[in-house]
C-alpha atoms as a PDB file:
ATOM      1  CA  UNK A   1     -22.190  19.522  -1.056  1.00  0.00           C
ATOM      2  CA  UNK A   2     -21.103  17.483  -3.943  1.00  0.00           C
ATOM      3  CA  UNK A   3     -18.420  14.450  -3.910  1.00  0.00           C
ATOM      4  CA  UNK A   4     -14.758  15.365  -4.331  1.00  0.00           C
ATOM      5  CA  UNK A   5     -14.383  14.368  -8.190  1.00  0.00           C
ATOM      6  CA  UNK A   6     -11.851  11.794  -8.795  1.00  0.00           C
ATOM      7  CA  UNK A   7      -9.450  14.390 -10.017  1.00  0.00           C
ATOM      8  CA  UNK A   8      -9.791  16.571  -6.611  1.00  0.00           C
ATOM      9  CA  UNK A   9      -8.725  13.279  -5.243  1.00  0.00           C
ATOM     10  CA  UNK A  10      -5.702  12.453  -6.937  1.00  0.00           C
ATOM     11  CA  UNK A  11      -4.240  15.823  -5.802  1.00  0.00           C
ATOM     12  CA  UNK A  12      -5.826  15.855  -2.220  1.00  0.00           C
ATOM     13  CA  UNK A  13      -5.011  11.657  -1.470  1.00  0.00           C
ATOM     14  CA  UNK A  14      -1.443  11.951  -1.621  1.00  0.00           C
ATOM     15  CA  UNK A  15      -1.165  14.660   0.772  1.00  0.00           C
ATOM     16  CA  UNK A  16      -3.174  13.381   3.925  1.00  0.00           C
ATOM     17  CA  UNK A  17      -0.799  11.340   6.393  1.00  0.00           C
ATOM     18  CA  UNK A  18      -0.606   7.418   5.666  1.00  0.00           C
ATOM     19  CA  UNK A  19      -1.623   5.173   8.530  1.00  0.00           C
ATOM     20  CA  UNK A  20       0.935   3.753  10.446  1.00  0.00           C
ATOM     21  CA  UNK A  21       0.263  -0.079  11.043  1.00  0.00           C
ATOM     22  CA  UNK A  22       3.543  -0.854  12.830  1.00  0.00           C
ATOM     23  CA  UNK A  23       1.485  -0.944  16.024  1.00  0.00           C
ATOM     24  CA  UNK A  24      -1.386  -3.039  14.706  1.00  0.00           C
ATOM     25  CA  UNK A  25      -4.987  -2.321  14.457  1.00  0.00           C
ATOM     26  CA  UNK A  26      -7.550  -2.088  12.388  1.00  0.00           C
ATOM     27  CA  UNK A  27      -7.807   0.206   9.381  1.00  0.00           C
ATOM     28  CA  UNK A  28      -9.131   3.795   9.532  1.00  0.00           C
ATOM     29  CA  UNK A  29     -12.351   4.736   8.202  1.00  0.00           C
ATOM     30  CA  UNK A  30     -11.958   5.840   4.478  1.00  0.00           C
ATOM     31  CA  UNK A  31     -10.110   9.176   4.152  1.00  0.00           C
ATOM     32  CA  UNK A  32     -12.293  10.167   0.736  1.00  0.00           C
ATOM     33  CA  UNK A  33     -15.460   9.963   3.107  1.00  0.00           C
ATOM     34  CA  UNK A  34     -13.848  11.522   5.728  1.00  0.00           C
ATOM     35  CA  UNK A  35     -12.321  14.477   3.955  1.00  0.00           C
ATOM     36  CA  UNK A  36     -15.944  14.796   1.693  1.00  0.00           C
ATOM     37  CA  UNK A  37     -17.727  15.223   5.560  1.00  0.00           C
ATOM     38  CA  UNK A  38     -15.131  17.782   7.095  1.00  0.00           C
ATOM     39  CA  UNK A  39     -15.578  20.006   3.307  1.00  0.00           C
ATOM     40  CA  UNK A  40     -19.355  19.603   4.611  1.00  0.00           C
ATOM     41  CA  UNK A  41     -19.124  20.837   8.207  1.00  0.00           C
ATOM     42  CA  UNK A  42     -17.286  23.742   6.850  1.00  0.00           C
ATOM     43  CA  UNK A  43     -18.861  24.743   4.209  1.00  0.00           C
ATOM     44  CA  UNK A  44     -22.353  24.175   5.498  1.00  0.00           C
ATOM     45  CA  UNK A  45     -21.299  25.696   9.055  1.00  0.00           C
ATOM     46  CA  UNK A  46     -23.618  23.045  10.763  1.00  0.00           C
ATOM     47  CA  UNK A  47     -22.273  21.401  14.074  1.00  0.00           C
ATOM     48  CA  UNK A  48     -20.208  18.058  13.863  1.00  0.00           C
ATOM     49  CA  UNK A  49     -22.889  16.076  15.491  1.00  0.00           C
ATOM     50  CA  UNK A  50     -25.259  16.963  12.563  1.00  0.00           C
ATOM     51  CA  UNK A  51     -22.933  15.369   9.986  1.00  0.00           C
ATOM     52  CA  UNK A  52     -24.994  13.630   7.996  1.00  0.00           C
ATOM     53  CA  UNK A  53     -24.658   9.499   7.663  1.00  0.00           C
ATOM     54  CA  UNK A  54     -23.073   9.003   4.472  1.00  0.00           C
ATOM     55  CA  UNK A  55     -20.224  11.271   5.637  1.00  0.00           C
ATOM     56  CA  UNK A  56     -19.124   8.519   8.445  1.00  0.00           C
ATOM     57  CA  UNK A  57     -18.741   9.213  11.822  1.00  0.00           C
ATOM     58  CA  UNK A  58     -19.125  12.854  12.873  1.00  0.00           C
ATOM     59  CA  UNK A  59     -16.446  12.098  15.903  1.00  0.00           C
ATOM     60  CA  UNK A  60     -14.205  10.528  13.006  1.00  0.00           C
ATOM     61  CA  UNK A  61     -14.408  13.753  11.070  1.00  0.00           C
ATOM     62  CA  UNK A  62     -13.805  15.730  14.087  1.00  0.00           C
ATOM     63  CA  UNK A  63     -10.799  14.161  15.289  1.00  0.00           C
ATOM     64  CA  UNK A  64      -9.169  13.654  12.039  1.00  0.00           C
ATOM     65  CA  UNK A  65      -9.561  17.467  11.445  1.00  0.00           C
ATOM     66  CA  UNK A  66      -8.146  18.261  14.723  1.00  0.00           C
ATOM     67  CA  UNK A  67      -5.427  15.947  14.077  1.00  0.00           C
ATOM     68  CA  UNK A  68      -4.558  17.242  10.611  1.00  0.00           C
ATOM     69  CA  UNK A  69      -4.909  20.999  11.783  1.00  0.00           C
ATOM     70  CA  UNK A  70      -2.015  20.030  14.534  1.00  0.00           C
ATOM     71  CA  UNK A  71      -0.072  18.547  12.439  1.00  0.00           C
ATOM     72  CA  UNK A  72      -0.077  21.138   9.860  1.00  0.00           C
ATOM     73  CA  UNK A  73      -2.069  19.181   7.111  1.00  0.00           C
ATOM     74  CA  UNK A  74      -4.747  21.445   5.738  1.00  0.00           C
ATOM     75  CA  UNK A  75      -1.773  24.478   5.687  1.00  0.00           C
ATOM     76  CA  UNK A  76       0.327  22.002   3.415  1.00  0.00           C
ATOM     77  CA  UNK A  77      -2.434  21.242   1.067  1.00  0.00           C
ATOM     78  CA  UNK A  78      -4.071  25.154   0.840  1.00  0.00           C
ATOM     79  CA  UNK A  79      -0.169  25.766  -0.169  1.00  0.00           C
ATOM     80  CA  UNK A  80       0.203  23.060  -2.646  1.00  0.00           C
ATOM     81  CA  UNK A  81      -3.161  24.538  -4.404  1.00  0.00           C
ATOM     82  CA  UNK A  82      -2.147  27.990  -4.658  1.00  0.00           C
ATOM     83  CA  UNK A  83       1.196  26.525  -6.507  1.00  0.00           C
ATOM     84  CA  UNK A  84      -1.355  24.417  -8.925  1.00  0.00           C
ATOM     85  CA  UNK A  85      -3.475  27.248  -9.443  1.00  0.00           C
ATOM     86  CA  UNK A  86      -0.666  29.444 -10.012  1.00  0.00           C
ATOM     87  CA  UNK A  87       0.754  27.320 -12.554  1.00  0.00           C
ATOM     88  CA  UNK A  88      -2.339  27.245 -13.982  1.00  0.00           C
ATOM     89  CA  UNK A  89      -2.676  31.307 -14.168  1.00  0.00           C
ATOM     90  CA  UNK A  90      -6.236  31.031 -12.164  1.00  0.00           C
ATOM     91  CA  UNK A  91      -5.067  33.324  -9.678  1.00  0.00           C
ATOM     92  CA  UNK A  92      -5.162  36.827  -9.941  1.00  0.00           C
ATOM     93  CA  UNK A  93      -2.541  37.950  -7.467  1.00  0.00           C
ATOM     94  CA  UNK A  94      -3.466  41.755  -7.583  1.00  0.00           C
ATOM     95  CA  UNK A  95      -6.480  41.394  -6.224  1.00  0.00           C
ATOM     96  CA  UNK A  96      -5.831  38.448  -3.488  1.00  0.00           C
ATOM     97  CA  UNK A  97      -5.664  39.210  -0.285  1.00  0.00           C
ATOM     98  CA  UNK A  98      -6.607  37.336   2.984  1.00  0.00           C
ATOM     99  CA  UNK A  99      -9.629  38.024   5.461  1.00  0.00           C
ATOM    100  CA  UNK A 100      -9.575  38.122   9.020  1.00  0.00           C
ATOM    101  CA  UNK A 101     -11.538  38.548  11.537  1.00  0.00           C
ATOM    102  CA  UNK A 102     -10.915  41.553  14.579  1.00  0.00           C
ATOM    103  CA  UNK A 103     -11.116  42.259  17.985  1.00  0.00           C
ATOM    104  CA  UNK A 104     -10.363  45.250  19.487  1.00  0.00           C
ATOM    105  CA  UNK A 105      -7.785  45.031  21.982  1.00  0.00           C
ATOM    106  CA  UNK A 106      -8.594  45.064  25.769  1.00  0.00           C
ATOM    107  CA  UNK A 107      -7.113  48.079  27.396  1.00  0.00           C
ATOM    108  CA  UNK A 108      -4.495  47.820  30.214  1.00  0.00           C
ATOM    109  CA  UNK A 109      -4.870  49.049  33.454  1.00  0.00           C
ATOM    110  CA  UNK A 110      -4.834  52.975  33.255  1.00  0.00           C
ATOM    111  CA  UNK A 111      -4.260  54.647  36.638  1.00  0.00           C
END
Protein backbone atom coordinates (compact mmCIF):
# COMPACT_ATOMS: atom_id res chain seq x y z
CA UNK A 1 0.00 0.00 0.00
CA UNK A 2 1.51 3.26 -0.86
CA UNK A 3 1.39 6.66 1.35
CA UNK A 4 -1.60 8.94 0.87
CA UNK A 5 0.16 11.67 -1.47
CA UNK A 6 0.11 15.05 -0.06
CA UNK A 7 -2.69 16.01 -2.34
CA UNK A 8 -5.01 12.92 -1.09
CA UNK A 9 -4.32 14.65 2.14
CA UNK A 10 -5.35 18.03 1.67
CA UNK A 11 -8.82 16.74 0.63
CA UNK A 12 -9.04 13.80 3.21
CA UNK A 13 -7.40 16.13 6.49
CA UNK A 14 -10.06 18.53 6.59
CA UNK A 15 -12.76 16.12 6.81
CA UNK A 16 -11.74 13.78 9.82
CA UNK A 17 -13.13 15.21 13.27
CA UNK A 18 -10.67 17.72 15.16
CA UNK A 19 -9.67 16.71 18.66
CA UNK A 20 -11.36 18.23 21.32
CA UNK A 21 -8.82 19.42 24.08
CA UNK A 22 -11.36 21.18 26.32
CA UNK A 23 -11.02 18.18 28.62
CA UNK A 24 -7.24 17.93 28.57
CA UNK A 25 -5.01 15.20 27.53
CA UNK A 26 -2.55 14.36 25.48
CA UNK A 27 -2.62 14.53 21.70
CA UNK A 28 -3.87 11.70 19.44
CA UNK A 29 -1.64 9.67 17.46
CA UNK A 30 -1.20 11.27 13.93
CA UNK A 31 -4.38 11.01 11.82
CA UNK A 32 -2.15 10.73 8.31
CA UNK A 33 -0.65 7.43 9.92
CA UNK A 34 -3.70 6.42 11.17
CA UNK A 35 -5.89 6.87 8.13
CA UNK A 36 -2.66 5.35 5.77
CA UNK A 37 -3.08 1.93 8.31
CA UNK A 38 -7.02 1.63 8.21
CA UNK A 39 -6.62 2.11 3.84
CA UNK A 40 -4.17 -0.96 4.67
CA UNK A 41 -6.41 -3.26 6.73
CA UNK A 42 -8.94 -2.78 4.08
CA UNK A 43 -7.44 -3.04 1.23
CA UNK A 44 -5.09 -5.83 2.19
CA UNK A 45 -8.07 -7.68 4.13
CA UNK A 46 -5.47 -8.80 6.84
CA UNK A 47 -6.68 -8.71 10.58
CA UNK A 48 -6.08 -5.47 12.72
CA UNK A 49 -3.59 -7.14 14.91
CA UNK A 50 -1.35 -7.74 11.82
CA UNK A 51 -1.10 -4.01 11.07
CA UNK A 52 2.15 -3.53 10.36
CA UNK A 53 4.49 -1.02 12.70
CA UNK A 54 4.84 1.96 10.71
CA UNK A 55 1.03 2.18 10.53
CA UNK A 56 0.84 2.92 14.54
CA UNK A 57 -1.10 1.11 16.78
CA UNK A 58 -3.38 -1.55 15.30
CA UNK A 59 -5.97 -0.85 18.42
CA UNK A 60 -5.55 2.98 17.40
CA UNK A 61 -6.61 2.17 13.87
CA UNK A 62 -9.34 0.05 15.06
CA UNK A 63 -10.99 2.32 17.30
CA UNK A 64 -10.64 5.36 15.28
CA UNK A 65 -12.42 3.44 12.41
CA UNK A 66 -15.11 2.35 14.62
CA UNK A 67 -15.43 5.74 15.86
CA UNK A 68 -15.54 7.45 12.47
CA UNK A 69 -17.96 4.68 11.01
CA UNK A 70 -20.46 5.79 14.07
CA UNK A 71 -20.19 8.96 13.58
CA UNK A 72 -20.77 8.94 9.97
CA UNK A 73 -17.16 9.96 8.83
CA UNK A 74 -16.09 7.64 6.06
CA UNK A 75 -20.00 8.18 4.47
CA UNK A 76 -19.18 12.05 4.48
CA UNK A 77 -15.89 11.72 2.81
CA UNK A 78 -16.97 8.71 0.03
CA UNK A 79 -19.74 11.61 -0.69
CA UNK A 80 -17.47 14.51 -0.90
CA UNK A 81 -15.30 12.32 -3.56
CA UNK A 82 -17.98 11.38 -5.78
CA UNK A 83 -18.81 15.39 -5.93
CA UNK A 84 -14.84 15.93 -6.79
CA UNK A 85 -14.82 13.28 -9.19
CA UNK A 86 -17.92 14.39 -10.67
CA UNK A 87 -16.72 17.75 -11.17
CA UNK A 88 -13.94 16.37 -12.58
CA UNK A 89 -16.05 14.16 -15.28
CA UNK A 90 -14.09 10.81 -13.96
CA UNK A 91 -17.22 9.19 -13.31
CA UNK A 92 -19.14 7.46 -15.70
CA UNK A 93 -22.59 7.44 -14.18
CA UNK A 94 -24.15 4.92 -16.73
CA UNK A 95 -22.30 2.32 -15.79
CA UNK A 96 -22.02 2.89 -11.77
CA UNK A 97 -23.78 0.98 -9.73
CA UNK A 98 -23.21 -0.37 -6.14
CA UNK A 99 -22.39 -4.08 -4.98
CA UNK A 100 -23.80 -5.90 -2.27
CA UNK A 101 -23.59 -8.76 -0.80
CA UNK A 102 -26.96 -11.41 -0.23
CA UNK A 103 -28.50 -13.64 1.96
CA UNK A 104 -31.37 -15.41 1.35
CA UNK A 105 -34.01 -14.79 3.72
CA UNK A 106 -34.86 -17.29 6.55
CA UNK A 107 -38.31 -18.63 6.11
CA UNK A 108 -41.07 -18.12 8.76
CA UNK A 109 -42.74 -20.66 10.47
CA UNK A 110 -45.03 -22.54 7.89
CA UNK A 111 -47.69 -24.72 9.55
Amino acid sequence: MRKLSDKQWRILSPLLPRQNFSRGGKPRADDKKTVEGILWILTTGAQWSELPPKYGSSVTCWRRFTQWKKQGVWKNIWQKLLVILDKQERLTWEVAYLDGTFASAKKGDQK
